[in-house]
C-alpha atoms as a PDB file:
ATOM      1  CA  UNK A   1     -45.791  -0.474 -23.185  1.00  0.00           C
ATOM      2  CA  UNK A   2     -43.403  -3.596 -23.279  1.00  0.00           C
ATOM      3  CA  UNK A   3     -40.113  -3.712 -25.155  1.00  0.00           C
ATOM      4  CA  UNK A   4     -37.142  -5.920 -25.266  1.00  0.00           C
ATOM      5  CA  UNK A   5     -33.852  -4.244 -25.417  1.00  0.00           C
ATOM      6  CA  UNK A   6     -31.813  -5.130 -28.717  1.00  0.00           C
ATOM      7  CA  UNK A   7     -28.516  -5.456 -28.734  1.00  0.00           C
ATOM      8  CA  UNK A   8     -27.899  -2.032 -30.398  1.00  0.00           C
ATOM      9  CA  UNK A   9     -29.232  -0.368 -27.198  1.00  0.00           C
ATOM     10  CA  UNK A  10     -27.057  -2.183 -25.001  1.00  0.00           C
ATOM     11  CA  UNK A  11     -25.635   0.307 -22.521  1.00  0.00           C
ATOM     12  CA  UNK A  12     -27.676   2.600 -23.178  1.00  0.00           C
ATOM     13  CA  UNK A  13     -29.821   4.357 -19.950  1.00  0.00           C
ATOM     14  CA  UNK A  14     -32.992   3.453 -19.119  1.00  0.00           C
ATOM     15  CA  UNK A  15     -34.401   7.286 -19.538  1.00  0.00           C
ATOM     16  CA  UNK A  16     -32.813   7.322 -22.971  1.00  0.00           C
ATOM     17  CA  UNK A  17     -34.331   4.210 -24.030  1.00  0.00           C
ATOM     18  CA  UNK A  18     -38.524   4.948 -22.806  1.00  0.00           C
ATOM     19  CA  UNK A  19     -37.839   8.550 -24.477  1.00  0.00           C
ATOM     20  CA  UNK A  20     -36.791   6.607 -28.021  1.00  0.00           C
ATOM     21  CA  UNK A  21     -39.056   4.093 -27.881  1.00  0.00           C
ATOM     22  CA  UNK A  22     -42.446   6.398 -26.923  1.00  0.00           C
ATOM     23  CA  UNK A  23     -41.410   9.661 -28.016  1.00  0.00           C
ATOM     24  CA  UNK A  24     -42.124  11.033 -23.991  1.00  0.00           C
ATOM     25  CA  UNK A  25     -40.200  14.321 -23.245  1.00  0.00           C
ATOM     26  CA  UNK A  26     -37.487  13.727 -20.662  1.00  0.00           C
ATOM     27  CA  UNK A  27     -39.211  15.480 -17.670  1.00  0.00           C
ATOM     28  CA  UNK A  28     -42.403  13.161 -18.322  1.00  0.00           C
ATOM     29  CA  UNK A  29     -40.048   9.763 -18.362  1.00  0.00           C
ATOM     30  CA  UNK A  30     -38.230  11.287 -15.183  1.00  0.00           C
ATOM     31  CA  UNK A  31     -41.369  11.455 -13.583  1.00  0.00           C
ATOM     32  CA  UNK A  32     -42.527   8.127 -14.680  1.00  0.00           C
ATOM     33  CA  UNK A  33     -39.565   6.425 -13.191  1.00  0.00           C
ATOM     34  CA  UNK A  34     -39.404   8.453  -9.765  1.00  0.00           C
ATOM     35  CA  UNK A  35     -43.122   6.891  -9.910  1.00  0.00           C
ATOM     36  CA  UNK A  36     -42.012   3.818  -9.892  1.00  0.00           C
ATOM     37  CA  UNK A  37     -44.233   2.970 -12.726  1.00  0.00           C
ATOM     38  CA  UNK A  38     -40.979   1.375 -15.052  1.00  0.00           C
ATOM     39  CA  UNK A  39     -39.900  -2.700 -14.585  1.00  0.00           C
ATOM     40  CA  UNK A  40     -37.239  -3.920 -15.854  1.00  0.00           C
ATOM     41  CA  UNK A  41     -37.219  -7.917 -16.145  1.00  0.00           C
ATOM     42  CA  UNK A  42     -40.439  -7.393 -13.651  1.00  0.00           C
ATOM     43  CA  UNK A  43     -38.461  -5.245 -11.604  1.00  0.00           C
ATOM     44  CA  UNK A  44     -39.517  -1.869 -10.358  1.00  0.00           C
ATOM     45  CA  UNK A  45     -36.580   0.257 -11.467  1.00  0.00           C
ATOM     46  CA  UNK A  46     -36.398   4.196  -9.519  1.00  0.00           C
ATOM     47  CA  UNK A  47     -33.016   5.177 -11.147  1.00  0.00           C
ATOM     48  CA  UNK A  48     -33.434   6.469 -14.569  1.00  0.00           C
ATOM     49  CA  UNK A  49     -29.528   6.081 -15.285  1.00  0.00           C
ATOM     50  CA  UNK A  50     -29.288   2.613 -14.911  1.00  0.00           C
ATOM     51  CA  UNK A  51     -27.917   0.706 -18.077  1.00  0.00           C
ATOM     52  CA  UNK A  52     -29.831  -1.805 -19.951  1.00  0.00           C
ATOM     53  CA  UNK A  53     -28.100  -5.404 -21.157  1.00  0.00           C
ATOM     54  CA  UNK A  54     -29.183  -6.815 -24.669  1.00  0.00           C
ATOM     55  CA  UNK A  55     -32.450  -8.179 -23.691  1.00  0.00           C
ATOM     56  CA  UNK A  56     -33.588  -6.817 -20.554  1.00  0.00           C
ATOM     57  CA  UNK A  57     -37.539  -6.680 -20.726  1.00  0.00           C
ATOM     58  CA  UNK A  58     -38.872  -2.655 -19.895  1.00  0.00           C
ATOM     59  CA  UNK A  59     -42.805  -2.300 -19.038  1.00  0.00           C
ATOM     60  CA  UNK A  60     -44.240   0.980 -18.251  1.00  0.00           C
ATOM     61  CA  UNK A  61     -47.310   2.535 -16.882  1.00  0.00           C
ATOM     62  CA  UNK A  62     -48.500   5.059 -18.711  1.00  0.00           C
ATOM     63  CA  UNK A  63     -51.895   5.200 -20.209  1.00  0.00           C
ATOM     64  CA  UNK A  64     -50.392   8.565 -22.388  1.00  0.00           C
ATOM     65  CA  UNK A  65     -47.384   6.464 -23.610  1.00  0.00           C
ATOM     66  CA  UNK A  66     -47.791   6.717 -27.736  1.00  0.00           C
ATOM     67  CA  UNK A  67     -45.315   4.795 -30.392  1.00  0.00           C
ATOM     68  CA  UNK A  68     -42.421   6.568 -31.328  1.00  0.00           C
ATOM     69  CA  UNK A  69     -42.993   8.428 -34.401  1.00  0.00           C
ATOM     70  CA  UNK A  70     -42.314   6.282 -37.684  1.00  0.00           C
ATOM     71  CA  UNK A  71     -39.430   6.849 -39.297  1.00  0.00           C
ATOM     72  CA  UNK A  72     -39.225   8.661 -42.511  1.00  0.00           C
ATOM     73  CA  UNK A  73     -37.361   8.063 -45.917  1.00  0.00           C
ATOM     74  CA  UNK A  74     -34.377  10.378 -46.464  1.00  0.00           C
ATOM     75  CA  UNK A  75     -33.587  10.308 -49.964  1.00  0.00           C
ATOM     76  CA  UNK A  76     -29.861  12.359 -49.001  1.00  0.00           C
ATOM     77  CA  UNK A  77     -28.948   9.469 -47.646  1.00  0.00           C
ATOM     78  CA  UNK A  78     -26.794   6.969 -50.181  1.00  0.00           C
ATOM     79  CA  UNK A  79     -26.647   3.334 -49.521  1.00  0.00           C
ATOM     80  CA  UNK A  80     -25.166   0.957 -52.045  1.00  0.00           C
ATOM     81  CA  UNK A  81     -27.365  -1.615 -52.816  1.00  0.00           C
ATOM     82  CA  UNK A  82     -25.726  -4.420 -53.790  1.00  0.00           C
ATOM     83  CA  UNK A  83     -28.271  -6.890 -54.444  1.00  0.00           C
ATOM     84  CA  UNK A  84     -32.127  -6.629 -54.472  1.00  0.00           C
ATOM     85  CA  UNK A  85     -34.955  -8.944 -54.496  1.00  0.00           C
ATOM     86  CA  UNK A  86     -38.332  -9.268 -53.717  1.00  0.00           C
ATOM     87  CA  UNK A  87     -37.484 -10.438 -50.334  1.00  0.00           C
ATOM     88  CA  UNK A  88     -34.165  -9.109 -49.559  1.00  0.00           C
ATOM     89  CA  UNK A  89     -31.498  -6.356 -49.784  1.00  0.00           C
ATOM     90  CA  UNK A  90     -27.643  -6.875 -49.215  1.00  0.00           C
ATOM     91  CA  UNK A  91     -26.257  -3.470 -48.696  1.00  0.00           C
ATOM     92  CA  UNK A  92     -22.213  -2.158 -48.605  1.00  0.00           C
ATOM     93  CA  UNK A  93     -22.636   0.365 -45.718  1.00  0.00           C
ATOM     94  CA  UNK A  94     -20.198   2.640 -45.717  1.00  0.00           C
ATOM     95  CA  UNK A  95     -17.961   3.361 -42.560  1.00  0.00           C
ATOM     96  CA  UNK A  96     -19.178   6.237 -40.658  1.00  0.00           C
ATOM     97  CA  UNK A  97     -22.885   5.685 -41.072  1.00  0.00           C
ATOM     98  CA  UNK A  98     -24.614   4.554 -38.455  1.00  0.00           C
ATOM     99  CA  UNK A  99     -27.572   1.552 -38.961  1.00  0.00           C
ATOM    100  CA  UNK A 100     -30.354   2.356 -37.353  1.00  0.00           C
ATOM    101  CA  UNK A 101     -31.638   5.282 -35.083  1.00  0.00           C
ATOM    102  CA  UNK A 102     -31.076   4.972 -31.416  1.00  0.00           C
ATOM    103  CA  UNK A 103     -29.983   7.596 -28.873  1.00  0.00           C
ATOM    104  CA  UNK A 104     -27.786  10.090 -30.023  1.00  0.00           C
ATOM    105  CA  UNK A 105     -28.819   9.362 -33.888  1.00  0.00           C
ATOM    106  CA  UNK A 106     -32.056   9.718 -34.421  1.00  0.00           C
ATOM    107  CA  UNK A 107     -31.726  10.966 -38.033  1.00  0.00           C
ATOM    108  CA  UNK A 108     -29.313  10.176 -40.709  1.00  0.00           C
ATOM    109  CA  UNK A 109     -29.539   6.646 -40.913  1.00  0.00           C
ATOM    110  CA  UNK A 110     -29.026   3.445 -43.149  1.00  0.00           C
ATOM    111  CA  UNK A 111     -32.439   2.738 -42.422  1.00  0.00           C
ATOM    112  CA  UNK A 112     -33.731   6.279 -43.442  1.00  0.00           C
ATOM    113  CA  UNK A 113     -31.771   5.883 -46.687  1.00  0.00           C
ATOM    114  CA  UNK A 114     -33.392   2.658 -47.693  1.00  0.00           C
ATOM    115  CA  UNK A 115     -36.664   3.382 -46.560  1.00  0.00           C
ATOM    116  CA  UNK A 116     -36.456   6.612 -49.317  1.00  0.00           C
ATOM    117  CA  UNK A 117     -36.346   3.424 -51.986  1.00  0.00           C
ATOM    118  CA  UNK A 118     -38.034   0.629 -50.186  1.00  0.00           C
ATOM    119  CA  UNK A 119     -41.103   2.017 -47.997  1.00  0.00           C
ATOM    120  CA  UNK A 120     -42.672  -1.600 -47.393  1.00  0.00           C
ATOM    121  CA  UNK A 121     -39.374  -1.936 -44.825  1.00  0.00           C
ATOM    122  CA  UNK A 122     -41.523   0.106 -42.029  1.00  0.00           C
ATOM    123  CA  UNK A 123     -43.469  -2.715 -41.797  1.00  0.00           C
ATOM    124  CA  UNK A 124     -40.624  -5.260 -41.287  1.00  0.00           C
ATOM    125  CA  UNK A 125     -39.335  -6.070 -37.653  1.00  0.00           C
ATOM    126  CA  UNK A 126     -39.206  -4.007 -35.355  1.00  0.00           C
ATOM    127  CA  UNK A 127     -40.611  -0.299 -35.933  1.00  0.00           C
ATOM    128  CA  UNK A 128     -36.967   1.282 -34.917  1.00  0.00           C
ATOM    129  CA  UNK A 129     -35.224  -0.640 -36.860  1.00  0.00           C
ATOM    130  CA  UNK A 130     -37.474  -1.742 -39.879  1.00  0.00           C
ATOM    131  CA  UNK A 131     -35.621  -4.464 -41.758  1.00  0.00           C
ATOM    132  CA  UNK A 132     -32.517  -5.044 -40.232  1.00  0.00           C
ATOM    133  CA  UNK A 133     -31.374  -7.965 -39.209  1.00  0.00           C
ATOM    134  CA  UNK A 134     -28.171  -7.904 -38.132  1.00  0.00           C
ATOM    135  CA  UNK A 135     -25.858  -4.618 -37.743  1.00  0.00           C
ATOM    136  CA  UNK A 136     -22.260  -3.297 -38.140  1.00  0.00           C
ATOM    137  CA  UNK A 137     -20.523  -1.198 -35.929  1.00  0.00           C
ATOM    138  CA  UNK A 138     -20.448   3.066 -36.940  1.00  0.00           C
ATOM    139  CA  UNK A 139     -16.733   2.874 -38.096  1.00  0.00           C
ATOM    140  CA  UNK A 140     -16.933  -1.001 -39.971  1.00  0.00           C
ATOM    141  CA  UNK A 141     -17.765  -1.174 -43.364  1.00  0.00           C
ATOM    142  CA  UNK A 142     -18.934  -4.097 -45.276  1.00  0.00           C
ATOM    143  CA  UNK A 143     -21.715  -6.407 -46.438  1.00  0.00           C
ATOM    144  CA  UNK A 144     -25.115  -6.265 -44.819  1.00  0.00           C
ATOM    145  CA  UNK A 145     -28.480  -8.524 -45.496  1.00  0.00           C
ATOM    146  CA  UNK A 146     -31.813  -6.464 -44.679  1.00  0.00           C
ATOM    147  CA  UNK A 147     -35.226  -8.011 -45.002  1.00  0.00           C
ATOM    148  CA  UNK A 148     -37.514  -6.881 -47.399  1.00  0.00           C
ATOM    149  CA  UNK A 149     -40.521  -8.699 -45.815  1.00  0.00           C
ATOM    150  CA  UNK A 150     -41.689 -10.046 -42.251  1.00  0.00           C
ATOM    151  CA  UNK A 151     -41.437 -13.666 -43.729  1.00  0.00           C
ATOM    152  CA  UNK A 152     -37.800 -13.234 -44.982  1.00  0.00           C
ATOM    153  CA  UNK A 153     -36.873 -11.569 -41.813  1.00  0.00           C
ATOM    154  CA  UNK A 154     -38.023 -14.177 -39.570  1.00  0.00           C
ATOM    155  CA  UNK A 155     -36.268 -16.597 -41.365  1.00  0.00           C
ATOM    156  CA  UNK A 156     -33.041 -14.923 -41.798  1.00  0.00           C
ATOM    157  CA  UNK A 157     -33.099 -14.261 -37.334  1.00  0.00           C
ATOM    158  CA  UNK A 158     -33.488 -18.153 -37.608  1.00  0.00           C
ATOM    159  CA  UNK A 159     -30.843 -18.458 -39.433  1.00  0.00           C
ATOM    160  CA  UNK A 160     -28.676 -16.174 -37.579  1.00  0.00           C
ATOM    161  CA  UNK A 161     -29.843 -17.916 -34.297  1.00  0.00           C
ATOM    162  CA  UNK A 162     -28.718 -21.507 -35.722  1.00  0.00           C
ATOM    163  CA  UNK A 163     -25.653 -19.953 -37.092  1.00  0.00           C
ATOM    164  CA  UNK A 164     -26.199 -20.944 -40.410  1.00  0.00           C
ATOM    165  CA  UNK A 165     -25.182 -17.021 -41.904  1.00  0.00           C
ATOM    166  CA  UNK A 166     -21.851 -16.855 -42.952  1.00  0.00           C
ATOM    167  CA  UNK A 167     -19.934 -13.444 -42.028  1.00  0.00           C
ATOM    168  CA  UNK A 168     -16.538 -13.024 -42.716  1.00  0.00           C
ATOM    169  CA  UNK A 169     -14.172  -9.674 -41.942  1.00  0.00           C
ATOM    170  CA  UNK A 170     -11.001  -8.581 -42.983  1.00  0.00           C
ATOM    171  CA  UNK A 171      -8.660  -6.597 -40.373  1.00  0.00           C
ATOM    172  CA  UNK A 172      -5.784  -5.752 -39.261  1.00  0.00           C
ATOM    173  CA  UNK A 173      -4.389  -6.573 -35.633  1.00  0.00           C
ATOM    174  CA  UNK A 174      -1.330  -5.666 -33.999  1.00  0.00           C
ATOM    175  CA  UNK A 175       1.449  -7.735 -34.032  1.00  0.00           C
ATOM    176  CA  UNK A 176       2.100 -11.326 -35.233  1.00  0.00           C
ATOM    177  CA  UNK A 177      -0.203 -14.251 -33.964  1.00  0.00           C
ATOM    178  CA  UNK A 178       1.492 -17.246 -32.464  1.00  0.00           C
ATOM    179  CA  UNK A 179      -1.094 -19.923 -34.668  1.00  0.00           C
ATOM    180  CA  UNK A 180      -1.854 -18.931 -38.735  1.00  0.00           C
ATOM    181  CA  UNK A 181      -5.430 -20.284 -37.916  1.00  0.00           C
ATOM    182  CA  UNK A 182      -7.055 -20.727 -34.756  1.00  0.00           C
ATOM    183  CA  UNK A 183     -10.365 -20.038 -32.769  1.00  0.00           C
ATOM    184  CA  UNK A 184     -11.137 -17.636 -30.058  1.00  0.00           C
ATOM    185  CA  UNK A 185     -13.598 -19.368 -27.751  1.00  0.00           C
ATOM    186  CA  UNK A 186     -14.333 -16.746 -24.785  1.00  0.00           C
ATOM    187  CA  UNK A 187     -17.734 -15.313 -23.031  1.00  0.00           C
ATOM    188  CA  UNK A 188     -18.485 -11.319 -23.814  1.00  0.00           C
ATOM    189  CA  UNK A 189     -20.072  -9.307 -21.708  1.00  0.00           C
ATOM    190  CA  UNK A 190     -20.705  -6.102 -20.399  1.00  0.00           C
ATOM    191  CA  UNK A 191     -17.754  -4.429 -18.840  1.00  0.00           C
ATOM    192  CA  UNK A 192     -18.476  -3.953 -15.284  1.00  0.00           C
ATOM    193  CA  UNK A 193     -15.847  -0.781 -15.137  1.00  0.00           C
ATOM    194  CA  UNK A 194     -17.513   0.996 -18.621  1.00  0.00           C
ATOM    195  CA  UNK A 195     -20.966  -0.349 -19.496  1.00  0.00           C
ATOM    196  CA  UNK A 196     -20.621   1.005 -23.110  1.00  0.00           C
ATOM    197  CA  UNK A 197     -17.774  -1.120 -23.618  1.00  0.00           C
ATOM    198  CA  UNK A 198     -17.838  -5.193 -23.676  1.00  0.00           C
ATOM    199  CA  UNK A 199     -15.059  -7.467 -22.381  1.00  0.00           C
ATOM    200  CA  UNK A 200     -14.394 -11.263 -21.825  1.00  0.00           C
ATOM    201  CA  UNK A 201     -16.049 -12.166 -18.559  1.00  0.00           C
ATOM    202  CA  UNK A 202     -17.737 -15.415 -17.127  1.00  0.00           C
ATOM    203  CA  UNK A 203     -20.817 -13.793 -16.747  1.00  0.00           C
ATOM    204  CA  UNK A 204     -21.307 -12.928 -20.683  1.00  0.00           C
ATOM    205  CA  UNK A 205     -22.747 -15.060 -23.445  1.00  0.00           C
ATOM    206  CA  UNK A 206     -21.332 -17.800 -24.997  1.00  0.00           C
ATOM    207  CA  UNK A 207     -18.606 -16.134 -28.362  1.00  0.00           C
ATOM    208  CA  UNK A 208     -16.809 -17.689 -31.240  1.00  0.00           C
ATOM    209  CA  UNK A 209     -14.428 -16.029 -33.731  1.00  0.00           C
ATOM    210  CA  UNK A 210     -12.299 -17.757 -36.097  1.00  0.00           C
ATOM    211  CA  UNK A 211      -9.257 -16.539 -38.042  1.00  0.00           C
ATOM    212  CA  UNK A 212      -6.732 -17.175 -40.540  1.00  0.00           C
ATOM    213  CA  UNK A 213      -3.588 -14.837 -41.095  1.00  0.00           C
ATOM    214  CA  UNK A 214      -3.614 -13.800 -44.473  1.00  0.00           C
ATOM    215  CA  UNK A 215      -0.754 -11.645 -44.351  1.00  0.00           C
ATOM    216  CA  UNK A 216       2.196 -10.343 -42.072  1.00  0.00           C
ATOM    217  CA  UNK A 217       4.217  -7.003 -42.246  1.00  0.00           C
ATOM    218  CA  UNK A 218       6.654  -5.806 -40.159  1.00  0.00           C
ATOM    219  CA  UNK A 219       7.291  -2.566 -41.650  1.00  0.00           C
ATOM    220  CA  UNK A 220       6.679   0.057 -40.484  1.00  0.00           C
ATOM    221  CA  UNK A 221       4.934  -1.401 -38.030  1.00  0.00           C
ATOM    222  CA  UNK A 222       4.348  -5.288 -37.306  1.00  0.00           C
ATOM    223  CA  UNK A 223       0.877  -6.072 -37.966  1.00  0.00           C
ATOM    224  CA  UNK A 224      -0.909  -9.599 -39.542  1.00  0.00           C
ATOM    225  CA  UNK A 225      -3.811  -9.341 -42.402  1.00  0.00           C
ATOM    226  CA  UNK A 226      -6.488 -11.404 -40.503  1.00  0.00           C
ATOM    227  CA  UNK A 227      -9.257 -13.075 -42.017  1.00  0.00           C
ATOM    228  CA  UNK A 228     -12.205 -13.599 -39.180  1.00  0.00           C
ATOM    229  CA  UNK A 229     -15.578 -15.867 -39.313  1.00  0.00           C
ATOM    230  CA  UNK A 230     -18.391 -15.057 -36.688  1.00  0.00           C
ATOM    231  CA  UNK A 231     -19.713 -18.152 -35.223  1.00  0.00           C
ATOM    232  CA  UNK A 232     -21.893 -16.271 -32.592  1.00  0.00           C
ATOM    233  CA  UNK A 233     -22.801 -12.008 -32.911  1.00  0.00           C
ATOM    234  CA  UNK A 234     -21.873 -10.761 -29.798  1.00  0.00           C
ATOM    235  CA  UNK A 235     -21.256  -6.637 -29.912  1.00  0.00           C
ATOM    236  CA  UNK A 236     -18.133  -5.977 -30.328  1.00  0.00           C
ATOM    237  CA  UNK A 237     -17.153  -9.258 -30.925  1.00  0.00           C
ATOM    238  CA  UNK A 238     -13.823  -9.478 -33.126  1.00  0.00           C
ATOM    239  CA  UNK A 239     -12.724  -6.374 -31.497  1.00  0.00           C
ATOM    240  CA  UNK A 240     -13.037  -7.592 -27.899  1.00  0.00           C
ATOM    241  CA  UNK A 241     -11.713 -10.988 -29.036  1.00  0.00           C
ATOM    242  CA  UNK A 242      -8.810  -9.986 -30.233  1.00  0.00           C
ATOM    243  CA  UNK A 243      -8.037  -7.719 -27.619  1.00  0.00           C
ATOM    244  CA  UNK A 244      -8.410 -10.206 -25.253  1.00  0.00           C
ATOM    245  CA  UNK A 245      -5.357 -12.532 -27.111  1.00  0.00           C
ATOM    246  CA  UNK A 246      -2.921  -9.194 -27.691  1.00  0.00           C
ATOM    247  CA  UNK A 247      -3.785  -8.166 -30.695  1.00  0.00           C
ATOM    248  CA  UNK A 248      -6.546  -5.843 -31.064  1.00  0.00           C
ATOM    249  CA  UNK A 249      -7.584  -4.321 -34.314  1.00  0.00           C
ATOM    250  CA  UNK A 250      -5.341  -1.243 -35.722  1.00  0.00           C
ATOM    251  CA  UNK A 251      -7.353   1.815 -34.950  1.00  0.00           C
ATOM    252  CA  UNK A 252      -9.658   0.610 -32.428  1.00  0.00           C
ATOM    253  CA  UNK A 253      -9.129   3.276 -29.884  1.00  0.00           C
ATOM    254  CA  UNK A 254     -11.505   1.781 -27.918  1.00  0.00           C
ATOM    255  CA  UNK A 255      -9.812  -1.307 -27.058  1.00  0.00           C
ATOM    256  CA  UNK A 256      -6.271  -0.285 -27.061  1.00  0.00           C
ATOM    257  CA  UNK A 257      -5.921  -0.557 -30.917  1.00  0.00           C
ATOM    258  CA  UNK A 258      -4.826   2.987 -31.510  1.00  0.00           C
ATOM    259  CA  UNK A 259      -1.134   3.552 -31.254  1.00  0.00           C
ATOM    260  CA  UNK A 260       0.557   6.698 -32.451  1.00  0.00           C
ATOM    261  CA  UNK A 261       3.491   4.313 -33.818  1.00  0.00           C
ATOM    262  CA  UNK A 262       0.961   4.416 -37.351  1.00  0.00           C
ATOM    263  CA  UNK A 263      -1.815   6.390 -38.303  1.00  0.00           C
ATOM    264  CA  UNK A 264      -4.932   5.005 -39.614  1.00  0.00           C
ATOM    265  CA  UNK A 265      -8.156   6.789 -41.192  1.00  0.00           C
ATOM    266  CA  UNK A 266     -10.142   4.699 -38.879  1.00  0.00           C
ATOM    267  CA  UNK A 267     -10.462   1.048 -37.280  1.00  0.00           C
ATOM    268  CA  UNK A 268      -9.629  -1.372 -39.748  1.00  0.00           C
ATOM    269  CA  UNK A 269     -12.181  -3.647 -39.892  1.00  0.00           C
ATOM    270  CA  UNK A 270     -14.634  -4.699 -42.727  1.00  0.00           C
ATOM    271  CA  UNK A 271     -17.153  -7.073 -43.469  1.00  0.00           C
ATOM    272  CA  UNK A 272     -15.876  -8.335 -46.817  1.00  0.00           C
ATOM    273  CA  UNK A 273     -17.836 -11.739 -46.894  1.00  0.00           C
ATOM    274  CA  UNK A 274     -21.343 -12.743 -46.396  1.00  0.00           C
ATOM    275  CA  UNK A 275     -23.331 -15.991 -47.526  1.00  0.00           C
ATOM    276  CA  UNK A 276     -26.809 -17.217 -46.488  1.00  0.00           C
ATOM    277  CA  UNK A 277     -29.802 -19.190 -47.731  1.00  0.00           C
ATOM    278  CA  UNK A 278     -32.641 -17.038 -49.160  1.00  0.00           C
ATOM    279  CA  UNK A 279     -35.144 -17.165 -47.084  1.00  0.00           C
ATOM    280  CA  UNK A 280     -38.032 -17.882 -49.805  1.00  0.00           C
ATOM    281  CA  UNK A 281     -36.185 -19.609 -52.611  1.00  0.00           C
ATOM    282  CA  UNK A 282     -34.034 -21.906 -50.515  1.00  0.00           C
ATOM    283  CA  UNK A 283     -30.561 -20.544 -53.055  1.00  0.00           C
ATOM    284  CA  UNK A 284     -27.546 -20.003 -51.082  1.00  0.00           C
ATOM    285  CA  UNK A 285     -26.165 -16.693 -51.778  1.00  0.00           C
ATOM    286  CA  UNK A 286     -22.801 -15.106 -51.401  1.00  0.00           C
ATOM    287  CA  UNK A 287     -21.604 -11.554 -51.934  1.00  0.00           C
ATOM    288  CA  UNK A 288     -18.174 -10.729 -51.595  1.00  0.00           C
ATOM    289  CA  UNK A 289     -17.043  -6.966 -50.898  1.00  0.00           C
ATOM    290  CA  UNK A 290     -13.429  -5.628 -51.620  1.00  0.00           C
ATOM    291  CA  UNK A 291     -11.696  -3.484 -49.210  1.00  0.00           C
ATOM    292  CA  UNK A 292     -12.541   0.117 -49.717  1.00  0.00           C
ATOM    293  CA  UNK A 293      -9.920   2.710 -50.515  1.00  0.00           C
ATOM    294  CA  UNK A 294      -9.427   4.021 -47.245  1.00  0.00           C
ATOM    295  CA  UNK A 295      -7.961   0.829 -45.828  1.00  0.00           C
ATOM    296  CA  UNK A 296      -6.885  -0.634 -49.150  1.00  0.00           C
ATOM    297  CA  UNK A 297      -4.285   2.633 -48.835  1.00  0.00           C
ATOM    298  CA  UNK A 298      -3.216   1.292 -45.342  1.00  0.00           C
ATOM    299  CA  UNK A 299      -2.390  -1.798 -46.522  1.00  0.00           C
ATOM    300  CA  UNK A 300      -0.539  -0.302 -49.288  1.00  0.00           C
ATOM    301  CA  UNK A 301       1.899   1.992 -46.839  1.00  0.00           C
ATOM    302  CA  UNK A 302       2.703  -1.848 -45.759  1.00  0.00           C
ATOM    303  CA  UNK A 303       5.562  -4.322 -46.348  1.00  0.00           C
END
């Protein structure tokens, strides 16, 4: 078996990671490791709770070693469909539902939702993620473009690769920013204190975020209405960025955004923008998605 990690694995251990991908029981990838039959980037790895990095290569040695089951349709599962072509899907995920499976979600799914109306996406990609292209985070909400078929989704990773997909966010960060427009140039990486969490660091890949204050309020709280444009899709990336300048996004409890001072529903951050070239016509597209009630209703406790 060879895989490449994807970035929605990142963090994730190494035992975790063989079980998802070949469906192994955990005593048979323990054993498999302590074997020393697992290489990571050609490296034989004997610690099955090391953490991966987005694109780490894993080969393992295992004549028994089967695909992962393939994933299933579950029609429970609602997904708003914005758009819909012979080619492509732009969805309005919801906040709280995950993307794909991976550990700790194997079920439940956008990607078991859609596959309940669009089958053909098990063929798309890569088998545990069918279709997708790029992802959001569990609590961001907002515009999404899934492939419909392995032409359109090679083109559309092109396109995210030359940075030619437009993805803009709305959110709210603490405090009032010095500049009304500027651009956060700074490495992410993988913290080296929590490896599920990212940070700036020299060592990370190259990250670009753009904003524009749309609004300021200062009561009750003083918080600016930022708009934010993705140049790069590094994990994490508007939350860690604006973090980094002292101002991270209301709600993010993760980094430091949660204050007691005002309580939010959840981190406020949403993917209200999205415009890209179809991958078979050549038409630019654009799809623009309005807050959604929860956050709309923190905005409006506001002035």
């Amino acid at each position: 078996m060879h895989e490449s990690v994807p970035d929605a694995l990142a963090g994730e251990r190494l035992d975790r990671v063989i079980a998802m991908f070949t469906g192994a029981s955990r005593a048979e990838v323990t054993a498999l490791v302590t074997a020393g039959r697992v290489r990571v980037n050609g490296e034989v790895v004997v610690t099955r709770a090391r953490r991966l990095d987005p694109g780490d290569e894993v080969d393992l040695e295992w004549e028994g070693a089967t695909a992962a089951p393939a994933l299933e349709g579950d029609a429970s599962i609602s997904v708003p469909v914005v758009y819909a072509d012979d080619d492509v899907l732009v969805v309005d995920k919801p906040s709280g539902l995950v993307v794909h499976p991976g550990a700790g979600n194997l079920t439940g799914t956008l990607v078991h939702g859609l596959l309940a109306i669009y089958p053909e996406l098990a063929t798309v990609g890569e088998p545990h993620r069918p279709g997708i292209v790029h992802r959001l985070d569990l609590d961001t909400s907002g515009l999404m473009v899934v492939a419909r078929t392995q032409v359109a989704y090679d083109a559309l990773v092109e396109q995210l690769r030359a940075r030619a997909v437009e993805r803009r966010y709305l959110t709210l960060a603490w405090g009032r920013l010095e500049a009304r427009a500027g651009l956060i140039d700074a490495p992410i990486g993988r913290s080296a204190r929590a490896p599920t969490r990212m940070a700036v660091s020299s060592r990370g890949r190259e990250a670009r975020t753009t904003y524009e204050v749309v609004q300021e309020f200062s009561d009750p709280v003083e918080v600016s209405l930022l708009a934010c444009r993705l140049e790069t899709g590094r994990t994490h990336q508007i939350r860690v960025h604006l973090a980094a300048i002292g101002h991270p996004v209301v709600g993010d409890t993760r980094y430091r955004g949660g204050r007691q001072s005002f309580d939010v529903p959840r981190m406020f951050l949403h993917a209200a923008g999205l415009r890209f070239t179809h991958p078979v016509t050549g038409r630019e597209l654009a799809f623009e998605s309005p807050l959604p009630a929860d956050l709309a209703d923190v905005l409006a406790r506001l002035a």
